[in-house]
Every structure is written in structure tokens, then in C-alpha cells.
C-alpha atoms as a PDB file:
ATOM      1  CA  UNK A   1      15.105  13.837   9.049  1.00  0.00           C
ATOM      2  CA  UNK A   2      14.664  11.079  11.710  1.00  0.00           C
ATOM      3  CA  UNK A   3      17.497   8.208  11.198  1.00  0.00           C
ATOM      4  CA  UNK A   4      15.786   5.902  13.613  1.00  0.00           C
ATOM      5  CA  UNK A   5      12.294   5.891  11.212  1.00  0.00           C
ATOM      6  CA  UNK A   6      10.924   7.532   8.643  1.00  0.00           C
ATOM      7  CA  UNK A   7       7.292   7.284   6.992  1.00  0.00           C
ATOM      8  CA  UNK A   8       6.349   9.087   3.756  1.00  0.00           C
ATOM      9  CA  UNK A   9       2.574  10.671   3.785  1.00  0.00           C
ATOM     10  CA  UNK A  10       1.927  10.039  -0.396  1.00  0.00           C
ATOM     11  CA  UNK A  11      -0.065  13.245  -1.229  1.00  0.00           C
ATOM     12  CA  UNK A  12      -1.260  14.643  -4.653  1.00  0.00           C
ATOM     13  CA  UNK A  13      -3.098  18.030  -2.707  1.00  0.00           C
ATOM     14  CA  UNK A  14      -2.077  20.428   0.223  1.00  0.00           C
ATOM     15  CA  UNK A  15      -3.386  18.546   3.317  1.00  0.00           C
ATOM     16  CA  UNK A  16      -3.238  18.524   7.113  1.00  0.00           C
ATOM     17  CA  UNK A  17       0.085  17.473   8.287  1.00  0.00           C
ATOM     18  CA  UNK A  18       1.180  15.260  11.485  1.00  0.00           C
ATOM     19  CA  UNK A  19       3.870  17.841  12.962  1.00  0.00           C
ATOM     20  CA  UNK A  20       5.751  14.655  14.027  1.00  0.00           C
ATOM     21  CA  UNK A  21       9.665  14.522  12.845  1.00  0.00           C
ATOM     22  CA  UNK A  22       9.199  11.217  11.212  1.00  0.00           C
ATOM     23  CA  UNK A  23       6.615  12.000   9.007  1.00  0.00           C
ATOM     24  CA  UNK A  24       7.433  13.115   5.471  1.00  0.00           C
ATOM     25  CA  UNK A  25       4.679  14.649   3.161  1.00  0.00           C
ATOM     26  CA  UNK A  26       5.725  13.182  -0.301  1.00  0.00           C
ATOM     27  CA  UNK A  27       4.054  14.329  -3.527  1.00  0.00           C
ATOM     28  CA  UNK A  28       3.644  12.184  -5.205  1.00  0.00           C
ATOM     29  CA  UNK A  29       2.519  12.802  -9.417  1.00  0.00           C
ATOM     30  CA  UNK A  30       4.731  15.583  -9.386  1.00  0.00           C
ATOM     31  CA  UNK A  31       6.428  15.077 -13.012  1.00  0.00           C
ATOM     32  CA  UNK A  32       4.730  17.264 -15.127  1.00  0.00           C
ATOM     33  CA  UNK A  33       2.817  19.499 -12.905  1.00  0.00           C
ATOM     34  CA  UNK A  34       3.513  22.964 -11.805  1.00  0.00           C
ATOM     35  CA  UNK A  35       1.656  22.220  -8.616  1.00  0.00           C
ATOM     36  CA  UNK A  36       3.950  23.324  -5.355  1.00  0.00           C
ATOM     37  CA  UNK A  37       2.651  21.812  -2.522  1.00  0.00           C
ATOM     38  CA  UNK A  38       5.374  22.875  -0.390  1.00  0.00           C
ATOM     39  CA  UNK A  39       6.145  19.442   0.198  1.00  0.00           C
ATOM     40  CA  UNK A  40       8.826  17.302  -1.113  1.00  0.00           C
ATOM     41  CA  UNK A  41       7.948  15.383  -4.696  1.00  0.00           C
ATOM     42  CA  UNK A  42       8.271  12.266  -6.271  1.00  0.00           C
ATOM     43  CA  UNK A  43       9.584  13.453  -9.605  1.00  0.00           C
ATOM     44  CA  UNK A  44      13.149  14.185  -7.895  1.00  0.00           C
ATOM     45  CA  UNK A  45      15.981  12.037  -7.074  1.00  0.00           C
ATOM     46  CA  UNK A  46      15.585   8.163  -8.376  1.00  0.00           C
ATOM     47  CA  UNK A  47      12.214   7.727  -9.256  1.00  0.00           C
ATOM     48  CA  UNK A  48       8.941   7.319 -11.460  1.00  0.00           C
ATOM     49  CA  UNK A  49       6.888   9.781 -10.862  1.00  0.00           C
ATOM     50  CA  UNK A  50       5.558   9.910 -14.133  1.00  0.00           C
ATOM     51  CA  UNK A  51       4.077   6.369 -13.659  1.00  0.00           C
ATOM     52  CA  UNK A  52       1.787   7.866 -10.716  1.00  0.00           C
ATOM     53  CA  UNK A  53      -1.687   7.648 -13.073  1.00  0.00           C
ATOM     54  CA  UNK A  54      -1.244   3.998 -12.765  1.00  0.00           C
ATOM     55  CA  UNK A  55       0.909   2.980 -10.282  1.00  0.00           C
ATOM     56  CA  UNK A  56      -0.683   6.006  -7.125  1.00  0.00           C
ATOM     57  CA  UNK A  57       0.739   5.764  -3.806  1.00  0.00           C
ATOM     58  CA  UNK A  58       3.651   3.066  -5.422  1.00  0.00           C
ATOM     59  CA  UNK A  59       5.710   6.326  -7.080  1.00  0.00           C
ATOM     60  CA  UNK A  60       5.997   7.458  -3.949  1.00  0.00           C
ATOM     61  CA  UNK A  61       7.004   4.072  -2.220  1.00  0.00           C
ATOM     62  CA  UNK A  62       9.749   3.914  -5.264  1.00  0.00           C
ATOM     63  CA  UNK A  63      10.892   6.883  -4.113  1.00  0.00           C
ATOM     64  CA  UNK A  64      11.483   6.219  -0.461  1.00  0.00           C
ATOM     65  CA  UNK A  65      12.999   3.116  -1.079  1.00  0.00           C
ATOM     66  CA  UNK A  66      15.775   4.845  -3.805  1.00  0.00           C
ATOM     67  CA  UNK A  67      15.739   7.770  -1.919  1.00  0.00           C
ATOM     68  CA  UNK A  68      15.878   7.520   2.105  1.00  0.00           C
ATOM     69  CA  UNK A  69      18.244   5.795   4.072  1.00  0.00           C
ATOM     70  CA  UNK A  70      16.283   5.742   7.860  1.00  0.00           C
ATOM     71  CA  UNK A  71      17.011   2.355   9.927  1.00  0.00           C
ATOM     72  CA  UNK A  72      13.043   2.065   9.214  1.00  0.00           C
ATOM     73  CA  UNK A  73      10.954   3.217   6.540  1.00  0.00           C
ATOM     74  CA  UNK A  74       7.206   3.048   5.959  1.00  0.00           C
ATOM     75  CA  UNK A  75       3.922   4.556   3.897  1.00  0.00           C
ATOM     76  CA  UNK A  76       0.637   6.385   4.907  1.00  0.00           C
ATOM     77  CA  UNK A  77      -1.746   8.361   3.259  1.00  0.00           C
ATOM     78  CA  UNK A  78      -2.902  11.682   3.614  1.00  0.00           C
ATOM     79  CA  UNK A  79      -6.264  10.465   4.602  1.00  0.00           C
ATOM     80  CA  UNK A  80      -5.208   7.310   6.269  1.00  0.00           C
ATOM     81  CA  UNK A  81      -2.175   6.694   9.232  1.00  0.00           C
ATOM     82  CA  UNK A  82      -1.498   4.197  11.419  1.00  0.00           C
ATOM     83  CA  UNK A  83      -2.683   4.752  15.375  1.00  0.00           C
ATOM     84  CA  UNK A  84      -2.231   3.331  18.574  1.00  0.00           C
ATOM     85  CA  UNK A  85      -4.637   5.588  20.565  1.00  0.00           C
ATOM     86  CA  UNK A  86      -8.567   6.967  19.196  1.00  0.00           C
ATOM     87  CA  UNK A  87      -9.374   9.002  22.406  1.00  0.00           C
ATOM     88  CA  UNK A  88      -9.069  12.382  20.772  1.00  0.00           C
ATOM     89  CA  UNK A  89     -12.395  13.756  18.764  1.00  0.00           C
ATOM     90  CA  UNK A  90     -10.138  15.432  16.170  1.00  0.00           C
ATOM     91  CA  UNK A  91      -8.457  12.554  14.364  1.00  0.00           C
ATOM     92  CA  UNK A  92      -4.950  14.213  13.654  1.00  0.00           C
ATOM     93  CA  UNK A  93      -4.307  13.742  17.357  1.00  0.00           C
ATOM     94  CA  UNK A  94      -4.647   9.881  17.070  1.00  0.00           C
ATOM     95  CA  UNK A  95      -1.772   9.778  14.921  1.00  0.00           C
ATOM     96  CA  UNK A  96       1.056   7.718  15.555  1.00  0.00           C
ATOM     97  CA  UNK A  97       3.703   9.115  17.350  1.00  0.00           C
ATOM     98  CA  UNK A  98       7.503   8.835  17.576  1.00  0.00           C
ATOM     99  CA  UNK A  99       7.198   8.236  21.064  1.00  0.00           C
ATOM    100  CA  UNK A 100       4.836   5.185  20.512  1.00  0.00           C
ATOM    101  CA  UNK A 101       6.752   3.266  17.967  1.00  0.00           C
ATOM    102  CA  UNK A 102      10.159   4.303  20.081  1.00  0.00           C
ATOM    103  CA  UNK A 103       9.736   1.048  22.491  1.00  0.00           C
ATOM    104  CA  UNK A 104       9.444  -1.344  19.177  1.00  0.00           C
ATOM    105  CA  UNK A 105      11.920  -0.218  16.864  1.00  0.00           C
ATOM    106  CA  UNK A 106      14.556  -3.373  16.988  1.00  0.00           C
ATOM    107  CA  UNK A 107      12.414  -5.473  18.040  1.00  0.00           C
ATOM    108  CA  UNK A 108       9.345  -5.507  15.620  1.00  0.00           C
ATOM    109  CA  UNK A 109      10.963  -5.781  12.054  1.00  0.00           C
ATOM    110  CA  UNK A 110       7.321  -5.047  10.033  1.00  0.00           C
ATOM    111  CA  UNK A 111       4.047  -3.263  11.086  1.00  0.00           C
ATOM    112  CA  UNK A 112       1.584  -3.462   8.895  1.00  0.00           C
ATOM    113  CA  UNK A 113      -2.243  -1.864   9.342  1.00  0.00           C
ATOM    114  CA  UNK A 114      -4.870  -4.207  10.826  1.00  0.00           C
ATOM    115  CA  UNK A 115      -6.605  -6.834   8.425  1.00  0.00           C
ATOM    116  CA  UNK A 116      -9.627  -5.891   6.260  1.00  0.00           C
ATOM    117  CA  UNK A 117     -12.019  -8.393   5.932  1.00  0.00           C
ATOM    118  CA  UNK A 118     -14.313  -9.232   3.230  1.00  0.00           C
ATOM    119  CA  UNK A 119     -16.295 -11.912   5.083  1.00  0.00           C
ATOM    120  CA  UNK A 120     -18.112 -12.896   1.659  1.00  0.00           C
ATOM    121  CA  UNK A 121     -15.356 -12.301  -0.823  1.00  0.00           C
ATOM    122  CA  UNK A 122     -11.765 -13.400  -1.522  1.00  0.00           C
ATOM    123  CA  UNK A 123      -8.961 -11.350  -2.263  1.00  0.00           C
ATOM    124  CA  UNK A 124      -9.104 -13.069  -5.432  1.00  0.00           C
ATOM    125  CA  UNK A 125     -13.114 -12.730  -6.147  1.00  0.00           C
ATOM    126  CA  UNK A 126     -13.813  -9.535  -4.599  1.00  0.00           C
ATOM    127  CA  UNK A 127     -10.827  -8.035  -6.891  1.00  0.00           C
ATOM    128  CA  UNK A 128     -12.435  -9.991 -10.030  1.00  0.00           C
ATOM    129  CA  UNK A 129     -15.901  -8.569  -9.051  1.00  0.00           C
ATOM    130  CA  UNK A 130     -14.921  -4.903  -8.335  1.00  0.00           C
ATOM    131  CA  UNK A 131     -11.916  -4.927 -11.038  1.00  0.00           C
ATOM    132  CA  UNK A 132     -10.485  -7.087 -13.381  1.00  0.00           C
ATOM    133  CA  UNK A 133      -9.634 -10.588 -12.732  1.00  0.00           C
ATOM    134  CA  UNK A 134      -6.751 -10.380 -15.733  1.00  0.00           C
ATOM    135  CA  UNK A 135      -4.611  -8.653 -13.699  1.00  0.00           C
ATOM    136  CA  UNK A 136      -3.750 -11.041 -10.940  1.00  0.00           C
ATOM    137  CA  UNK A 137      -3.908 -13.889 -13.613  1.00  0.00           C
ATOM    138  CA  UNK A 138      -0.875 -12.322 -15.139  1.00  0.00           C
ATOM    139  CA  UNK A 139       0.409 -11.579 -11.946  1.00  0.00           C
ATOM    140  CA  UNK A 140       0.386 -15.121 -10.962  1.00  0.00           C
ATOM    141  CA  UNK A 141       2.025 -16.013 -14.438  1.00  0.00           C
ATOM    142  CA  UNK A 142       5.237 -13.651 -13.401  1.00  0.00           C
ATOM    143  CA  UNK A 143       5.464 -14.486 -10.075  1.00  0.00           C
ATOM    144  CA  UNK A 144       5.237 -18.069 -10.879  1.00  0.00           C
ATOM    145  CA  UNK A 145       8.056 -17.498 -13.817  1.00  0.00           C
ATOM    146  CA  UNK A 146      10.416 -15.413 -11.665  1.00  0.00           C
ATOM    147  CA  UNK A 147       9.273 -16.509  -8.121  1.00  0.00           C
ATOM    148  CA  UNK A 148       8.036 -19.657  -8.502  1.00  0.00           C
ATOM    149  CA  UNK A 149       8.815 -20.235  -4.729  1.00  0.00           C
ATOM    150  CA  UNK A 150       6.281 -17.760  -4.019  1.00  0.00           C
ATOM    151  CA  UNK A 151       3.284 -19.298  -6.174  1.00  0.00           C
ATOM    152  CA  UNK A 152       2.019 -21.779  -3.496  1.00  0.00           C
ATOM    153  CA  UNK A 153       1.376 -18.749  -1.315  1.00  0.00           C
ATOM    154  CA  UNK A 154       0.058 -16.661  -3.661  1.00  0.00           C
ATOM    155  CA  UNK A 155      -2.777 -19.678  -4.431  1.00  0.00           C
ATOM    156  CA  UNK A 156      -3.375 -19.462  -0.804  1.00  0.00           C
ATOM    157  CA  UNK A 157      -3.547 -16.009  -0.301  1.00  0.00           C
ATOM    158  CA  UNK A 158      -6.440 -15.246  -2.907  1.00  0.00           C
ATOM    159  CA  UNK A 159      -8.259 -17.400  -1.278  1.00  0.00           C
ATOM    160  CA  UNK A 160      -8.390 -15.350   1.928  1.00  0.00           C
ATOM    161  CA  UNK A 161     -11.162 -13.084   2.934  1.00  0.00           C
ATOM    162  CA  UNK A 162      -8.907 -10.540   4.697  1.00  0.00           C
ATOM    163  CA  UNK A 163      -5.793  -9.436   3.928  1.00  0.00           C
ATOM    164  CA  UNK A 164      -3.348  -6.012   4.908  1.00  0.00           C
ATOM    165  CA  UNK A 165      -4.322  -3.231   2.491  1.00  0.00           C
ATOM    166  CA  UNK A 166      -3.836   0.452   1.736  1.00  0.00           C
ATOM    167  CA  UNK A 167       0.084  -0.255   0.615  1.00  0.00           C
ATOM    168  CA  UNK A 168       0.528   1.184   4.476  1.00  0.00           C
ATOM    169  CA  UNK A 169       3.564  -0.599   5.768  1.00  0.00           C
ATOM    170  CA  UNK A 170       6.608   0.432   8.111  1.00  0.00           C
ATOM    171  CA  UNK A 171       9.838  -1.792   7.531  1.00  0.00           C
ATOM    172  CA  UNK A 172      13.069  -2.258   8.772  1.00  0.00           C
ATOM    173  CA  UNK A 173      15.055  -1.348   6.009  1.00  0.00           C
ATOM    174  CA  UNK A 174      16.464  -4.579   5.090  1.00  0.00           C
ATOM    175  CA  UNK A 175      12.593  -5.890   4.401  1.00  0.00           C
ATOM    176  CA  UNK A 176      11.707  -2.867   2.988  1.00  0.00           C
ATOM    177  CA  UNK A 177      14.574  -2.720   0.467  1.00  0.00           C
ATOM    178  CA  UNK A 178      13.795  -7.045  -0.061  1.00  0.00           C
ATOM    179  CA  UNK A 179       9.911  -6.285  -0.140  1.00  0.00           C
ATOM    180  CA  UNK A 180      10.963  -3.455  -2.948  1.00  0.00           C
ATOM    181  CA  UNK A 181      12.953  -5.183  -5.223  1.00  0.00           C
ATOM    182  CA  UNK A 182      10.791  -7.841  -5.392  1.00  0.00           C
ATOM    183  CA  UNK A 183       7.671  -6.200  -5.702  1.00  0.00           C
ATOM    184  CA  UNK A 184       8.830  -3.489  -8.842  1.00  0.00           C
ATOM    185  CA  UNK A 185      10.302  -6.521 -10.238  1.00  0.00           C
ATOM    186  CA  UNK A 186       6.808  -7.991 -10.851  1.00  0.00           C
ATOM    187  CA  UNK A 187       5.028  -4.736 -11.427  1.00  0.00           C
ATOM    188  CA  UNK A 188       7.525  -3.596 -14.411  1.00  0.00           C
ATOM    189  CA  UNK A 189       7.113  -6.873 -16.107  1.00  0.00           C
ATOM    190  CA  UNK A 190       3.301  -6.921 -15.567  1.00  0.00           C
ATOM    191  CA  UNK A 191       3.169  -2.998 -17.443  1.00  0.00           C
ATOM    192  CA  UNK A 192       4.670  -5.084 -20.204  1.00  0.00           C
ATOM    193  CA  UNK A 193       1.903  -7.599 -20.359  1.00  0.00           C
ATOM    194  CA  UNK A 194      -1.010  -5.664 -19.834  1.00  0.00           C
ATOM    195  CA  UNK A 195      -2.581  -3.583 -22.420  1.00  0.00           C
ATOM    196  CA  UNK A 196      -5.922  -2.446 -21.452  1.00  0.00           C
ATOM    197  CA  UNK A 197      -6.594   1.070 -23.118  1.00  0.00           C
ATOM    198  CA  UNK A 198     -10.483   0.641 -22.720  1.00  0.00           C
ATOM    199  CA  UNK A 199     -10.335   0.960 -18.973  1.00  0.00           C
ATOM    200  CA  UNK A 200     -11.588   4.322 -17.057  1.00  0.00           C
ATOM    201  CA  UNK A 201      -8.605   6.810 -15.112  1.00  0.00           C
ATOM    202  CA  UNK A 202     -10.254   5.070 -12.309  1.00  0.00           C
ATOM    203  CA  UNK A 203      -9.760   1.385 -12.947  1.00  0.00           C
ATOM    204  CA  UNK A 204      -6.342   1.666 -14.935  1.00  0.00           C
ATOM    205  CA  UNK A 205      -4.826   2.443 -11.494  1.00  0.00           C
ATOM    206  CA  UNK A 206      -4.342  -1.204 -10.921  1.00  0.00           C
ATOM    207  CA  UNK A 207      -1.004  -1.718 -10.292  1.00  0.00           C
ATOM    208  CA  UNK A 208      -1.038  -0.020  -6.683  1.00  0.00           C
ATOM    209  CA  UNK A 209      -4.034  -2.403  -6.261  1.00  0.00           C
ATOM    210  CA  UNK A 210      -2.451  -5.369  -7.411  1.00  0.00           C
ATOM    211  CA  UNK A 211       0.029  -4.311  -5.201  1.00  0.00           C
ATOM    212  CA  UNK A 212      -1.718  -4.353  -2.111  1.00  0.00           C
ATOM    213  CA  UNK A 213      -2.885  -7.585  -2.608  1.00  0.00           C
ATOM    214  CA  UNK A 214       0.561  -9.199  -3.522  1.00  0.00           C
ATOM    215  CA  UNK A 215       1.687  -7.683  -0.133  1.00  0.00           C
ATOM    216  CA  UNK A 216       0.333 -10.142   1.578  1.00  0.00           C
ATOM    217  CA  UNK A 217       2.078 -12.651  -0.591  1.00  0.00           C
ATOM    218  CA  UNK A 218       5.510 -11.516   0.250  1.00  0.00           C
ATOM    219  CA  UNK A 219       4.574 -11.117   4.026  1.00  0.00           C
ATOM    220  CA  UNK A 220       2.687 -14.781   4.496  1.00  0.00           C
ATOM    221  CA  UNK A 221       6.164 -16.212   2.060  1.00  0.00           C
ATOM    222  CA  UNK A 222       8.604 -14.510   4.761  1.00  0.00           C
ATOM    223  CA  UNK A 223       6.963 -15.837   7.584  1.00  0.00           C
ATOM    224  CA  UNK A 224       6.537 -19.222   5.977  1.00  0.00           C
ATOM    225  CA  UNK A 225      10.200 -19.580   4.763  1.00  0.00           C
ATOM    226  CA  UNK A 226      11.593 -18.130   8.277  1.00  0.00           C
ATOM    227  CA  UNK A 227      13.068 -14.668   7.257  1.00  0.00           C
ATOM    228  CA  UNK A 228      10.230 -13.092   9.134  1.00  0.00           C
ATOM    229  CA  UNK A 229       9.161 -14.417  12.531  1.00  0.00           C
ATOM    230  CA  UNK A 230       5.659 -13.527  13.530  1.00  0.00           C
ATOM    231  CA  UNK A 231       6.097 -12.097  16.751  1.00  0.00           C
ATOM    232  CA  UNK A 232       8.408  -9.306  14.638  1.00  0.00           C
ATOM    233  CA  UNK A 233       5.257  -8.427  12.929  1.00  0.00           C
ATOM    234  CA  UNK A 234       3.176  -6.008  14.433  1.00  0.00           C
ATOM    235  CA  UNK A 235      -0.303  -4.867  13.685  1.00  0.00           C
ATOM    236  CA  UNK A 236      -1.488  -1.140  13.794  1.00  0.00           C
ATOM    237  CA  UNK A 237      -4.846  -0.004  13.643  1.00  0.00           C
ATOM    238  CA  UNK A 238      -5.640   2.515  10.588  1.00  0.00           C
ATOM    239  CA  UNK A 239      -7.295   5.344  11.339  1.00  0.00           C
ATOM    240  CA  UNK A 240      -9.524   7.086   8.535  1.00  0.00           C
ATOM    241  CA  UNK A 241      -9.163  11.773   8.125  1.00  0.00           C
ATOM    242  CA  UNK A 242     -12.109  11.816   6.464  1.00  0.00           C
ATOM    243  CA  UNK A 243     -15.717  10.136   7.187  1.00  0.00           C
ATOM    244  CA  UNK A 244     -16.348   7.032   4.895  1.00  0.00           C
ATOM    245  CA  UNK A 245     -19.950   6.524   3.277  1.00  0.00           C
ATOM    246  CA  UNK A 246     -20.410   2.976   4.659  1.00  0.00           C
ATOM    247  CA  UNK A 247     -23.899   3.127   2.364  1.00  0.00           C
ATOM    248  CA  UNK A 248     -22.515   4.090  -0.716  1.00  0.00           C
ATOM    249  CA  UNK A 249     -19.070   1.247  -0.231  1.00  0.00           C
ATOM    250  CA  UNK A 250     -21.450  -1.337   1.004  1.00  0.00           C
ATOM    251  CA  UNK A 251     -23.630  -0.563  -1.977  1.00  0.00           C
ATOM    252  CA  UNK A 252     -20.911  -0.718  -4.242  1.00  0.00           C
ATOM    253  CA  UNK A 253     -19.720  -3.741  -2.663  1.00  0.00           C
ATOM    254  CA  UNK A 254     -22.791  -5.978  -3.658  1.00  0.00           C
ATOM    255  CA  UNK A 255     -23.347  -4.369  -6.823  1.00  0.00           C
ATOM    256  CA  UNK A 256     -19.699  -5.594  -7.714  1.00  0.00           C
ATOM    257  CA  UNK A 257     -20.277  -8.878  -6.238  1.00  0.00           C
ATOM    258  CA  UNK A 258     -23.792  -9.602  -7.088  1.00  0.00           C
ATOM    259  CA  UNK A 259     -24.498  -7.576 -10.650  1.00  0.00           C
ATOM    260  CA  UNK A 260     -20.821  -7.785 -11.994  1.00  0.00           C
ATOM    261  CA  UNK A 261     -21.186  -3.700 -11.206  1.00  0.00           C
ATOM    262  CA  UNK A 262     -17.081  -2.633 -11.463  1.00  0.00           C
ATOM    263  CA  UNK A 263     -15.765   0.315  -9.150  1.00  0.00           C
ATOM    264  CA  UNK A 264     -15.276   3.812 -10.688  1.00  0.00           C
ATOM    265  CA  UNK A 265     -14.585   6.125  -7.706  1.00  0.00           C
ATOM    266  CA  UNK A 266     -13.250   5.902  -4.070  1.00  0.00           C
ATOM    267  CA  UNK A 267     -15.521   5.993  -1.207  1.00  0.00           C
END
């Protein structure tokens, strides 16, 4: 295990690995399954494994943060990683290294993947089109109960037409552990207050995308309050392992906004 940095790879299937030392395949939706991956899973240690059907990639974020102790510790995906470089044709090659992050480590306290933009939407509308608006109106109710310092930013960032997806982050610890405890804090309360049991496997995995909008919260709050400075924020391309359909999300994309059409499926 690298004590400088270490980034989980959240994983429910056997997958293509970065051989890097700071990467860590995680499975994550272990509990329950007799599925060995050969990697290690969510479902020991601290944890919530058994929340994965809901919460995705977040079981294993819970994880790292109760369960690693590197001076930095971050999140991809199997199918997603940051990258500083896209000159090699086979994409596991473009992969962050060790050796790239090396010069920034004490110096940038947050990376975070470049912005996705929604031109014609707001975080707020295109997750009201494409899901269900409920969900960040009760969100907005906790935070503004428990972090009412927060709620000016939230207002502002729903309003946005980009903002830092994919729950892909790599922290210094100390933001990590703050960006944790805040976010599970809101997320636990919210499982009380939602009770949707009409909604598809597909759209009651909310909470890692209420998550990844609330993100963005917590960063813009850190940078406005001071605890953050923005030149210790860095931005990281994200590079895709698999091709996207560009015709079937842009499809999908209008539908939601224009016809009310929800999402059921990834692209």
C-alpha cells in the first residue's frame, strides 16, 4: 500500500487493472454475494456494503474513508480514471500515474475530474428532468437544517450548468475525512426521508447521484469560506475504458429535458 496516496477503483465485475501501486481495486456490493473478484471488498472492515443498490460507488468511498489511512486518498471507476496524458491508442496507458501526481502531492490539497457541462440544463433541472426533483428538495431541507451555512451555496450551485461529477475525487486526507463526515451525515438522514418504493433498480440509485451533485456544494463552500484555496485545487481530465454512445446519451438527454422522458440505464 502506497502511504503517500491511495485511490480506490469501485468495481462490482473482474476488470482491467492499472498495475500502478496506488491504485486499489475495491468491490464494492460485496455483502451478500459469493462473487470473488480477487480484489479487496467493501463488506469488510467499517463499512456499508449492503447499502451499495442505492448508494453505488459511495459504499466504497465509506470504506476508504473508515478504512485507509494514506496522506491522500481518492475514487475512480473501473471504466473511468483520471489522466494527464491521451497519446496512447489503448486507454489503460493514459492512466494516471504515481509519477505524475508525485510533483503535486503537498501542494494541491483536492483534484477533482474536469467540469461537465450541460450548456442547456442546470444541475438542478437536468437532475429534475432525467430523475427526480424530490430528492435534492429534501436534500436542501437537511442541509439547510444541519448546515445551514452551506444553503446559500447550494442555491447557487443548482443553478450551474457544469459541475465535477462521477464521485471521482483525490483528497488530502484531512478534506477527505471533512468532505466524508459531512457528506454521510446528509445522505443517512435523507434514507430516512425518502420513501420511494415505485422507482426502477435504476433510478433508486440516487443517493450516489445526489451525491455528486452536493460535491460541488462542499467544494464551492470551502473555497468560499477559505479552508480551500483555489490554486490547491487541481483539475484532471477523465478519461472514459469503454466507448460512450454519444447518440443514444444525447437522445436521452432531450427526451429527459424536452418529453419529461426519465433515465433507466447508463450510456
Amino acid at each position: 500500500m502506497n502511504s503517500d496516496i491511495q485511490i480506490i477503483i469501485a468495481t462490482h465485475k473482474k476488470y482491467q487493472m492499472p498495475s500502478d501501486s496506488m491504485y486499489l481495486p475495491l468491490h464494492v456490493g460485496a455483502e451478500g454475494k459469493s462473487l470473488d473478484l480477487g480484489y479487496t471488498k467493501d463488506n469488510t472492515g467499517d463499512n456499508i456494503s449492503e447499502l451499495n443498490p442505492s448508494f453505488c460507488e459511495l459504499t466504497g468511498l465509506y470504506w476508504a474513508w473508515k478504512n485507509l489511512n494514506s496522506a491522500y486518498i481518492g475514487l475512480a471507476h473501473y471504466r473511468r480514471h483520471f489522466s494527464m496524458r491521451k497519446k496512447n491508442k489503448n486507454p489503460f496507458d493514459n492512466v494516471l500515474s504515481y509519477e505524475e501526481i508525485k510533483p503535486y502531492l503537498g501542494k494541491i490539497k483536492v483534484f477533482i475530474p474536469n467540469k461537465r457541462k450541460y450548456y442547456i440544463e442546470s444541475l438542478y433541472s437536468h437532475y429534475s428532468h432525467s430523475h427526480y426533483s424530490e430528492h435534492l428538495d429534501i436534500t436542501r431541507e437537511i442541509i439547510q437544517e444541519k448546515y445551514p451555512e452551506y444553503l446559500n451555496v447550494f442555491d447557487k450551485v443548482m443553478k450551474q450548468t457544469y459541475g465535477y461529477m462521477f464521485n471521482m475525487m483525490i483528497m488530502q486526507k484531512e478534506y477527505f475525512d471533512q468532505y466524508c463526515a459531512w457528506l454521510f451525515d446528509i445522505l443517512f438522514e435523507l434514507q430516512k426521508r425518502v420513501d420511494m418504493p415505485e422507482l426502477s433498480t435504476f433510478q433508486a440509485r440516487f443517493y450516489g447521484r445526489v451525491s455528486e451533485i452536493i460535491f460541488n456544494v462542499w467544494l464551492q463552500y470551502q473555497l468560499e469560506c477559505g479552508n480551500l484555496h483555489f490554486t490547491e485545487v487541481m483539475e484532471i481530465p477523465c478519461i472514459h475504458m469503454e466507448k460512450i454512445n454519444w447518440i443514444k446519451k444525447g437522445g436521452s438527454f432531450l427526451k429527459a429535458k424536452f418529453f419529461g422522458k426519465k433515465y433507466e440505464g447508463s450510456f
